[in-house]
C-alpha atoms as a PDB file:
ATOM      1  CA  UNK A   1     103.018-235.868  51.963  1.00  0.00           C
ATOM      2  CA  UNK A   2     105.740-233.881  53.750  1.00  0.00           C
ATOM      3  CA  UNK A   3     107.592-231.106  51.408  1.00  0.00           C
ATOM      4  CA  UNK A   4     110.180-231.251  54.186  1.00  0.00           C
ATOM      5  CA  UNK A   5     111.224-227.067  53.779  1.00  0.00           C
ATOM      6  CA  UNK A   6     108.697-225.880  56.064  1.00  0.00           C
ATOM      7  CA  UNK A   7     110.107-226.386  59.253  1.00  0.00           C
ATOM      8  CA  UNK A   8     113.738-225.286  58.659  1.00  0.00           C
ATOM      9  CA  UNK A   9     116.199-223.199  56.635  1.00  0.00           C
ATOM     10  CA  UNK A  10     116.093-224.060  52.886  1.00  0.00           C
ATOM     11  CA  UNK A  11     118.715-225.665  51.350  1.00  0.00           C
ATOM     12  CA  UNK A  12     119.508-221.977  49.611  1.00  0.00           C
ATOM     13  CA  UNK A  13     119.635-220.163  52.819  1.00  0.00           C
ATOM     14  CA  UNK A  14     122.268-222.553  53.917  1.00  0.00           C
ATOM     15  CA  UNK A  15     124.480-222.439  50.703  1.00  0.00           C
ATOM     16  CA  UNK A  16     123.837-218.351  50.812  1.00  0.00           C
ATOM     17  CA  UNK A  17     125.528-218.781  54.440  1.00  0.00           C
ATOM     18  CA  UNK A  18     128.099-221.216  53.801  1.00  0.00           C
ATOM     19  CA  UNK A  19     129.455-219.222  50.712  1.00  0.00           C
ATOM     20  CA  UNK A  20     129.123-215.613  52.972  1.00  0.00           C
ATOM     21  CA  UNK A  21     131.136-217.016  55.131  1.00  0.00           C
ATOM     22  CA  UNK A  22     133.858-218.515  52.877  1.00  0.00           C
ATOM     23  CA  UNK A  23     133.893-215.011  51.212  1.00  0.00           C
ATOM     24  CA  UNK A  24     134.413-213.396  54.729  1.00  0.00           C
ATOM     25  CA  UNK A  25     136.938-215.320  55.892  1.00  0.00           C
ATOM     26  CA  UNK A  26     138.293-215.108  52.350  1.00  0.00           C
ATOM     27  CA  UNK A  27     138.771-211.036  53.027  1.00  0.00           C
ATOM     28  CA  UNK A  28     140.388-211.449  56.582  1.00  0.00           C
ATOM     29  CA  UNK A  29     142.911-213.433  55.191  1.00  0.00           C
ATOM     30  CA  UNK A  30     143.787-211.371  52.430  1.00  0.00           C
ATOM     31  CA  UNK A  31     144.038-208.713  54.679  1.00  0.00           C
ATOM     32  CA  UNK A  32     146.008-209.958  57.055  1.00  0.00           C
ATOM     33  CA  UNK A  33     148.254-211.340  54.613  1.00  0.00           C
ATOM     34  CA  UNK A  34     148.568-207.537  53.093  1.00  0.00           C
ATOM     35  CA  UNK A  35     149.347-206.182  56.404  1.00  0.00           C
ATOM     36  CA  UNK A  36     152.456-208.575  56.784  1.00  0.00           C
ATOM     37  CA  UNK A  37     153.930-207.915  53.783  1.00  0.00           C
ATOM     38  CA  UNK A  38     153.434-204.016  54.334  1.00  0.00           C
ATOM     39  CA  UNK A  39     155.192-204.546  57.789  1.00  0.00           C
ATOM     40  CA  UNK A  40     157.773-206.462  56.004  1.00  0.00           C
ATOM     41  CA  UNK A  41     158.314-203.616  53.310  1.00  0.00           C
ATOM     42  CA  UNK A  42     159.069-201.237  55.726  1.00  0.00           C
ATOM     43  CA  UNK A  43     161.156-203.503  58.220  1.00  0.00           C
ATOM     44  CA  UNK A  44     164.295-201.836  55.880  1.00  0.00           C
ATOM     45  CA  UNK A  45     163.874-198.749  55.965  1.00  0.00           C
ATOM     46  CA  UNK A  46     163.615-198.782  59.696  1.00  0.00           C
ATOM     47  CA  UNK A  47     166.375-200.971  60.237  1.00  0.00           C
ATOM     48  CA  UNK A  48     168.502-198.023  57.641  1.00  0.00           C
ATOM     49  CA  UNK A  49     167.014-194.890  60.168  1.00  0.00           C
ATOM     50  CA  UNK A  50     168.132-197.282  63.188  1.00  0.00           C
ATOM     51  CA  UNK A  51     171.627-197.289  61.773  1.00  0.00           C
ATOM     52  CA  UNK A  52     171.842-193.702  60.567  1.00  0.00           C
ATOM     53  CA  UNK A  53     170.817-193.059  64.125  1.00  0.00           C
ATOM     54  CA  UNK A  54     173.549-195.178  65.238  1.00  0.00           C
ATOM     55  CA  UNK A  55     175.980-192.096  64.159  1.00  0.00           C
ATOM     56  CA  UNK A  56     173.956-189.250  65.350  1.00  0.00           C
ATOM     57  CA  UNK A  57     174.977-186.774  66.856  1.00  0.00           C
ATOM     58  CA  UNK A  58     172.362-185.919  69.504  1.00  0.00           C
ATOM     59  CA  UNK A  59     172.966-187.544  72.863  1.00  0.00           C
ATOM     60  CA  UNK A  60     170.557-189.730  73.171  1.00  0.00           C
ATOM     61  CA  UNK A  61     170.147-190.767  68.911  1.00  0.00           C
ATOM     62  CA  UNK A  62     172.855-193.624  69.299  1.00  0.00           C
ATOM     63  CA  UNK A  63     172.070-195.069  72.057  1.00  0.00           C
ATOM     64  CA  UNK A  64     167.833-195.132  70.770  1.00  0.00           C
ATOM     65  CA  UNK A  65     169.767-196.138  67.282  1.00  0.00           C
ATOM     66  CA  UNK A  66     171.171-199.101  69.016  1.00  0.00           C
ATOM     67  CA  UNK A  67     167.872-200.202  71.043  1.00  0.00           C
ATOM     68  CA  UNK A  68     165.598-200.069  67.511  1.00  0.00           C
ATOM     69  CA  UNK A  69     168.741-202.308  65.742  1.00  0.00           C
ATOM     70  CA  UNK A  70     168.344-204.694  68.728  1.00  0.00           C
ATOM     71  CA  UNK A  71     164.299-205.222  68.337  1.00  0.00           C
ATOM     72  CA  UNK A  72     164.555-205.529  64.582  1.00  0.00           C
ATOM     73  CA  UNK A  73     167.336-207.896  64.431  1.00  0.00           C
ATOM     74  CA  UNK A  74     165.207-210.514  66.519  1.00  0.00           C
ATOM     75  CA  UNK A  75     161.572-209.341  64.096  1.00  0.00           C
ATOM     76  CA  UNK A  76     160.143-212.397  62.546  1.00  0.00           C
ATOM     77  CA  UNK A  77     159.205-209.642  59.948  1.00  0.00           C
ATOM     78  CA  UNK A  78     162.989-209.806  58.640  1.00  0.00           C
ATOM     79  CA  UNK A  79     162.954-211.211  55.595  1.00  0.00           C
ATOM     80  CA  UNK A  80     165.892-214.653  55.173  1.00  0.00           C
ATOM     81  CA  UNK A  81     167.820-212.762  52.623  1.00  0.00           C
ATOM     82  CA  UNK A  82     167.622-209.814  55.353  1.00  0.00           C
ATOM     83  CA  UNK A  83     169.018-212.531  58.039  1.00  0.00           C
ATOM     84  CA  UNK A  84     172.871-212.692  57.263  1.00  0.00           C
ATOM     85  CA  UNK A  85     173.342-209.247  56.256  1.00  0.00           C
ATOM     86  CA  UNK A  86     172.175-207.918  59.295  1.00  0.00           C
ATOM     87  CA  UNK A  87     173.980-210.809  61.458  1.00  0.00           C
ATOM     88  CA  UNK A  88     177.169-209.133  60.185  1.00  0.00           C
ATOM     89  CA  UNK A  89     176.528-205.420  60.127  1.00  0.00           C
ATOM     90  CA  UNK A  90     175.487-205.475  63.444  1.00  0.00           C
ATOM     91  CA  UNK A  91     178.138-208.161  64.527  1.00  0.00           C
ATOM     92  CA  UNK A  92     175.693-210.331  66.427  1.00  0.00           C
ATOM     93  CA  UNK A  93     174.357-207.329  68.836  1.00  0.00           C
ATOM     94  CA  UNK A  94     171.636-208.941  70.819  1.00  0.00           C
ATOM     95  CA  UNK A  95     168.708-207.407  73.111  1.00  0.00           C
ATOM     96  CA  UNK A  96     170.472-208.236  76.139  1.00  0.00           C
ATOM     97  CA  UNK A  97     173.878-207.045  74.924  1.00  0.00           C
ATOM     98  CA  UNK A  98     172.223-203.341  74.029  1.00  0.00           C
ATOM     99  CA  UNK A  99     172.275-201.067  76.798  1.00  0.00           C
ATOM    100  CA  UNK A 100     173.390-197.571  78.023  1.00  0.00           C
ATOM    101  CA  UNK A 101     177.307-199.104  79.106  1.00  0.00           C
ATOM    102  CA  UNK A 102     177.960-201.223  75.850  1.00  0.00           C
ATOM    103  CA  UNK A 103     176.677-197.373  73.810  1.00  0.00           C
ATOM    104  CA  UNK A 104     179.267-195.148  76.184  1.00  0.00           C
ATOM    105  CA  UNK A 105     175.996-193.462  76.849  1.00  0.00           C
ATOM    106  CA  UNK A 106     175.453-192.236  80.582  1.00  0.00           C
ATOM    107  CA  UNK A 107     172.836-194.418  82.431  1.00  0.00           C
ATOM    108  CA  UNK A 108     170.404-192.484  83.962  1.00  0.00           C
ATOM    109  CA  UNK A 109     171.482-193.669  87.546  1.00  0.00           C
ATOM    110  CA  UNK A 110     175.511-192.058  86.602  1.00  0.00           C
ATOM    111  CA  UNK A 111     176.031-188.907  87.553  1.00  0.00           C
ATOM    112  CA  UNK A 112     177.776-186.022  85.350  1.00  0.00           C
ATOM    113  CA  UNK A 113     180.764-185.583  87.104  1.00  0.00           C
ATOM    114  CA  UNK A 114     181.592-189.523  86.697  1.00  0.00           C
END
């Protein structure tokens, strides 16, 4: 009478998949997971080199200072305890606020003798 395993995969061969597969997706996650909180590590000290930058002393350090503050204050990678201490060091500086006017940097369309 039929022993039913010789026309398809064995029972084994699919719970050798199903747990390969489990263990794969197992891995991505971890990884990705470990790559978030690496970002999120290092969102400070950016965010300190951003403001140190802020007070440079090189022409165009302030104003690049400024424009790395802006991205990072709007980075999902900001942590909430990060949130309101940032709101108020940067008094609620926004992407669209930062530019070359609001930095008393010269735009690149101003001429020198302005």
């Amino acid at each position: 009478m039929g022993d039913g395993g010789a026309t398809g995969p064995s029972r084994q061969a699919w719970f050798t998949l199903i747990v390969g597969l489990v263990a794969a997706i197992s891995v991505i996650v971890t990884m990705t997971q470990t790559q978030r909180a690496d970002n999120c590590r290092e969102w400070w000290p950016r965010f300190e080199w951003a403001m140190e930058a802020t007070y440079g002393t090189n022409r165009d350090q302030p104003r690049d200072g400024w424009r790395v503050i802006a991205i990072l204050a709007v980075s999902r990678l900001m942590t909430a305890s990060e949130r309101p201490l940032v709101s108020e060091l940067i008094g609620g500086i926004t992407t669209e606020a930062v530019n070359a006017d609001d930095l008393g940097v010269p735009s690149e369309n101003s001429s020198e003798e302005d």
